[in-house]
N, C-alpha and C. Protein backbone atom coordinates (compact mmCIF):
# COMPACT_ATOMS: atom_id res chain seq x y z
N UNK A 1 -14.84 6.59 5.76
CA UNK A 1 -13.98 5.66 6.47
C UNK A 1 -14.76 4.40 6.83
N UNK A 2 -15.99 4.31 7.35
CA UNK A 2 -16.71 3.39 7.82
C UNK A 2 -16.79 3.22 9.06
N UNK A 3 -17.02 1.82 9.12
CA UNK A 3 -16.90 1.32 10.52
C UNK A 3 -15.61 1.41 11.10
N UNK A 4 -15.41 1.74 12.28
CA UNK A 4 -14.22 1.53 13.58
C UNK A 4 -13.90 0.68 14.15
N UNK A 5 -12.78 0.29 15.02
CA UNK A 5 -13.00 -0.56 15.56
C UNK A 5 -12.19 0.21 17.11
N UNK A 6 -12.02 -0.12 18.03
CA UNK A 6 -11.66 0.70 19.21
C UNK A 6 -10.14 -0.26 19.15
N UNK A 7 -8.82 0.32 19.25
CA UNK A 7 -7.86 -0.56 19.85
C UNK A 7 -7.09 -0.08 20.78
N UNK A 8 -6.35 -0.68 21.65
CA UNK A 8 -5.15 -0.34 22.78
C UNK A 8 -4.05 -0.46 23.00
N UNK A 9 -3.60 0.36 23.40
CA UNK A 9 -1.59 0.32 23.66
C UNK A 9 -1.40 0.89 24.69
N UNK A 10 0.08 0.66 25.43
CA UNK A 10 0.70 1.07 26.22
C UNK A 10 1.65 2.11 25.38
N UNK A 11 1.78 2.86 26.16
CA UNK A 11 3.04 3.92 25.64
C UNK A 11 3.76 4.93 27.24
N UNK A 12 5.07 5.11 27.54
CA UNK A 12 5.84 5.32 28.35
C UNK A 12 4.48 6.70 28.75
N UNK A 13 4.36 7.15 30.08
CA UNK A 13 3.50 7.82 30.91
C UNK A 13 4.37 9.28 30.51
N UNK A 14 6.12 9.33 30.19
CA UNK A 14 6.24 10.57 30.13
C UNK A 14 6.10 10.48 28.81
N UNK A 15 5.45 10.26 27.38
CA UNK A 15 4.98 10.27 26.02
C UNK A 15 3.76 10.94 26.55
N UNK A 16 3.16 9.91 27.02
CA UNK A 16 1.46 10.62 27.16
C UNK A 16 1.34 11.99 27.74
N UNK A 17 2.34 12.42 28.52
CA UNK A 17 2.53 13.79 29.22
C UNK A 17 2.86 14.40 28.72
N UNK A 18 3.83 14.55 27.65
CA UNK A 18 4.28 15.36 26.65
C UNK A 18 2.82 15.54 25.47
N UNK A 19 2.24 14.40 25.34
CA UNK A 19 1.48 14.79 24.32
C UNK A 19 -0.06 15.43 24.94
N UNK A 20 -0.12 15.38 26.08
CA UNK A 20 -1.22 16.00 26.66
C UNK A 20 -1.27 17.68 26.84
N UNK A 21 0.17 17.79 27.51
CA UNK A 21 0.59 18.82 27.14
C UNK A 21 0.54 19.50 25.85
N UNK A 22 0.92 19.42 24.97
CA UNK A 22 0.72 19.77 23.33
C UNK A 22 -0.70 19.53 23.06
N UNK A 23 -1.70 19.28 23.54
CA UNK A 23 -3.39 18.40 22.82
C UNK A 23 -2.94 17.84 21.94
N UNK A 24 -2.20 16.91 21.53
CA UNK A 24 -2.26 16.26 20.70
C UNK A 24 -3.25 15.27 20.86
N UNK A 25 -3.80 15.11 19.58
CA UNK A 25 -5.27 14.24 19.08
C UNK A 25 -4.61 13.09 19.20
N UNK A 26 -4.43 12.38 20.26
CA UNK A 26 -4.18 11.16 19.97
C UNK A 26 -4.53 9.84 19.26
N UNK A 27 -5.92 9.86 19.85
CA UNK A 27 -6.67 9.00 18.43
C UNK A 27 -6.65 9.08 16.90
N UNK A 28 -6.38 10.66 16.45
CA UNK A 28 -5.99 11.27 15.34
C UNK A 28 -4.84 10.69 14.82
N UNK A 29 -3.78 10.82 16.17
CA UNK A 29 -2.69 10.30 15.54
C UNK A 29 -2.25 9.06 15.24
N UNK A 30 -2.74 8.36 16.17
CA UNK A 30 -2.96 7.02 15.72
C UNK A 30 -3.66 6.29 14.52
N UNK A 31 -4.70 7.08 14.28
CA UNK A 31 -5.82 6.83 12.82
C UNK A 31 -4.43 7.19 11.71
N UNK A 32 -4.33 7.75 12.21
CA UNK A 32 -2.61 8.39 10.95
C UNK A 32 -2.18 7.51 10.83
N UNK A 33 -1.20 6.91 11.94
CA UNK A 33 0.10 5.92 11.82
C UNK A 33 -0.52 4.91 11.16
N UNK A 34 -1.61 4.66 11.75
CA UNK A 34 -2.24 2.89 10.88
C UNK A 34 -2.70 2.98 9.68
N UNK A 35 -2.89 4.08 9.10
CA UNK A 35 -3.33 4.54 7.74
C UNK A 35 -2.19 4.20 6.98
N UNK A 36 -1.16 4.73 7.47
CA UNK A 36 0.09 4.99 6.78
C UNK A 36 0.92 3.79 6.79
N UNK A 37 0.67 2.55 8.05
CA UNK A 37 1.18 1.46 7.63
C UNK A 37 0.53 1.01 6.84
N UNK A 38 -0.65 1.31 6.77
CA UNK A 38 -1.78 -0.14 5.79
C UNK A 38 -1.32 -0.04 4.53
N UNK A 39 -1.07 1.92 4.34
CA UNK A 39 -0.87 2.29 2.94
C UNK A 39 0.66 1.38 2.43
N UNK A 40 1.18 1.37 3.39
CA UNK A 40 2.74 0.58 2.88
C UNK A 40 3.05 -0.70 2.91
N UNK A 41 1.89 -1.16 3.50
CA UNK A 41 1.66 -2.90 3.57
C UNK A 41 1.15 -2.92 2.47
N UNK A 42 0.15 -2.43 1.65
CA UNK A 42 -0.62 -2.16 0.39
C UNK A 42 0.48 -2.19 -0.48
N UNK A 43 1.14 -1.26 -0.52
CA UNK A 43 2.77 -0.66 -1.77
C UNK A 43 3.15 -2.06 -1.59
N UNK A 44 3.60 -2.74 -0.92
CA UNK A 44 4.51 -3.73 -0.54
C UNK A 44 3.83 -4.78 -1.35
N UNK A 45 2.99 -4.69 -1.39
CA UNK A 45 1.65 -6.49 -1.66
C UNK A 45 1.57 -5.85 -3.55
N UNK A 46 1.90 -4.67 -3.63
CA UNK A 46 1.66 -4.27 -5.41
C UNK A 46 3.19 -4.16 -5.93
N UNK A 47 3.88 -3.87 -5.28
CA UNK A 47 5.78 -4.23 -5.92
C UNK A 47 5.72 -5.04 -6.03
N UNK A 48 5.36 -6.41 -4.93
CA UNK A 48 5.69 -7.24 -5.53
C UNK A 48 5.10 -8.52 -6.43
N UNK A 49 3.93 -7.94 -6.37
CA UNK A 49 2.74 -8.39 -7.64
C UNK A 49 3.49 -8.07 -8.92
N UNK A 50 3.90 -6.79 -8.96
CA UNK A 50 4.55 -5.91 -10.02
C UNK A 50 5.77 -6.70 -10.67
N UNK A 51 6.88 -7.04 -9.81
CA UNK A 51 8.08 -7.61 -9.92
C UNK A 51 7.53 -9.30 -10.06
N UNK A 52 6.46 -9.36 -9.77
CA UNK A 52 6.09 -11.03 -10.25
C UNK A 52 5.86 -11.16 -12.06
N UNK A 53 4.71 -10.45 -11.85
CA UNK A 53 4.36 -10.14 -13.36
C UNK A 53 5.30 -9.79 -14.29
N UNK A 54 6.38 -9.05 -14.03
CA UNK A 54 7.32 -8.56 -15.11
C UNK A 54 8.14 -9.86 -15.29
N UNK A 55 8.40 -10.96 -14.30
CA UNK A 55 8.90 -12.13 -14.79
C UNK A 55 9.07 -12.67 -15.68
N UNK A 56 7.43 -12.89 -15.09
CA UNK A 56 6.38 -13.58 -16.10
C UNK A 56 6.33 -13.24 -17.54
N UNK A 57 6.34 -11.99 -17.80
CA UNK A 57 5.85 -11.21 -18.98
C UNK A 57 7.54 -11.09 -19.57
N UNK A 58 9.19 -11.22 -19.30
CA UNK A 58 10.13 -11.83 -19.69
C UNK A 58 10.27 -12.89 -20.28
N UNK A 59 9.70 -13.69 -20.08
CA UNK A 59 9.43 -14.96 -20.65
C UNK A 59 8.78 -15.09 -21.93
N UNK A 60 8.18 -14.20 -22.59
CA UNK A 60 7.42 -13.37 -23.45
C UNK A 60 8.69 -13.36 -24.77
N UNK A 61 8.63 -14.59 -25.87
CA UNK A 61 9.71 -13.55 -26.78
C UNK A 61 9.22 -12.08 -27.32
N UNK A 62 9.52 -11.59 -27.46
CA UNK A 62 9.42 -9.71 -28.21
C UNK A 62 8.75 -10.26 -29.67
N UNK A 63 9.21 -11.31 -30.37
CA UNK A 63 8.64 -11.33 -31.53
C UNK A 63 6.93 -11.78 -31.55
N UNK A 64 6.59 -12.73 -30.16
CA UNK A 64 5.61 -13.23 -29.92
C UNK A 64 4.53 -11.79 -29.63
N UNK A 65 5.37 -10.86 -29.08
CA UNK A 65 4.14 -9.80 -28.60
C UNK A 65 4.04 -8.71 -29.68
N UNK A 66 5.31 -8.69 -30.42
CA UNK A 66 5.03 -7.79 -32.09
C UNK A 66 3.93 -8.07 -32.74
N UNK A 67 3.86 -9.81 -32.81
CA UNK A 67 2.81 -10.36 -33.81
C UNK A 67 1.65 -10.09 -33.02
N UNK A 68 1.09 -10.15 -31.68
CA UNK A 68 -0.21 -10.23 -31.13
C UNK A 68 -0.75 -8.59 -31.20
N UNK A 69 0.40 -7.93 -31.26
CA UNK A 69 -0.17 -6.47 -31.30
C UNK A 69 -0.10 -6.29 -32.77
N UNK A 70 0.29 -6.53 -33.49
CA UNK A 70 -0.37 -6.52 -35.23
C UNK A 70 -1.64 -7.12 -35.42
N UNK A 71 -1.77 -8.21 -34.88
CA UNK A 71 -2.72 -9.15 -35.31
C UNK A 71 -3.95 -8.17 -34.73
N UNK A 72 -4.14 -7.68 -33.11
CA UNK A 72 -4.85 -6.75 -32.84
C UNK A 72 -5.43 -5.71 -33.49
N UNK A 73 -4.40 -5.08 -33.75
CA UNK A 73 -4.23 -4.09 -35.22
C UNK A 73 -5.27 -4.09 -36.40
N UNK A 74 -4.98 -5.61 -36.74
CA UNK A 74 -5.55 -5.72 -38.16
C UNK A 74 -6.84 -5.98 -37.93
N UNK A 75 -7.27 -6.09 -36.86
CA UNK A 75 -8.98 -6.60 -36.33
C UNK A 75 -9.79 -5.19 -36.06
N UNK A 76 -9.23 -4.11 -35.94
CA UNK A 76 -9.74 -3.23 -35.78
C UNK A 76 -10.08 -2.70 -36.68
């Protein structure tokens, strides 16, 4: 994982009581949630890299990429 960094929140006093009650790892759970946004801020930043590129690559006639993958072909 690396380096840490320490951060803070408020959350309603009867949350924290409920979860004290249970031991819930709070720091645990928190290392979770932010994992799991980063991971979907990540997905988010590669769809739409993804949906850029396929544009792009539309623009592409089919006959233009037949010939570049023959031409490939024949170099090998």
């Amino acid at each position: 994982m690396g380096q840490t960094e320490t951060v803070s929140g408020k959350v309603p006093a009867e949350h924290k009581r409920i979860l004290q009650e249970h031991r819930v790892n709070v720091s645990r759970l928190i290392q979770e949630a932010v994992e799991r946004e980063v991971q979907r801020i990540e997905d988010e930043k590669l769809k739409k890299a993804l949906a850029e590129a396929s544009r792009s690559l539309q623009s592409i006639p089919d006959e233009h990429i037949i010939e570049s993958i023959r031409r490939s072909r024949d170099t090998r």
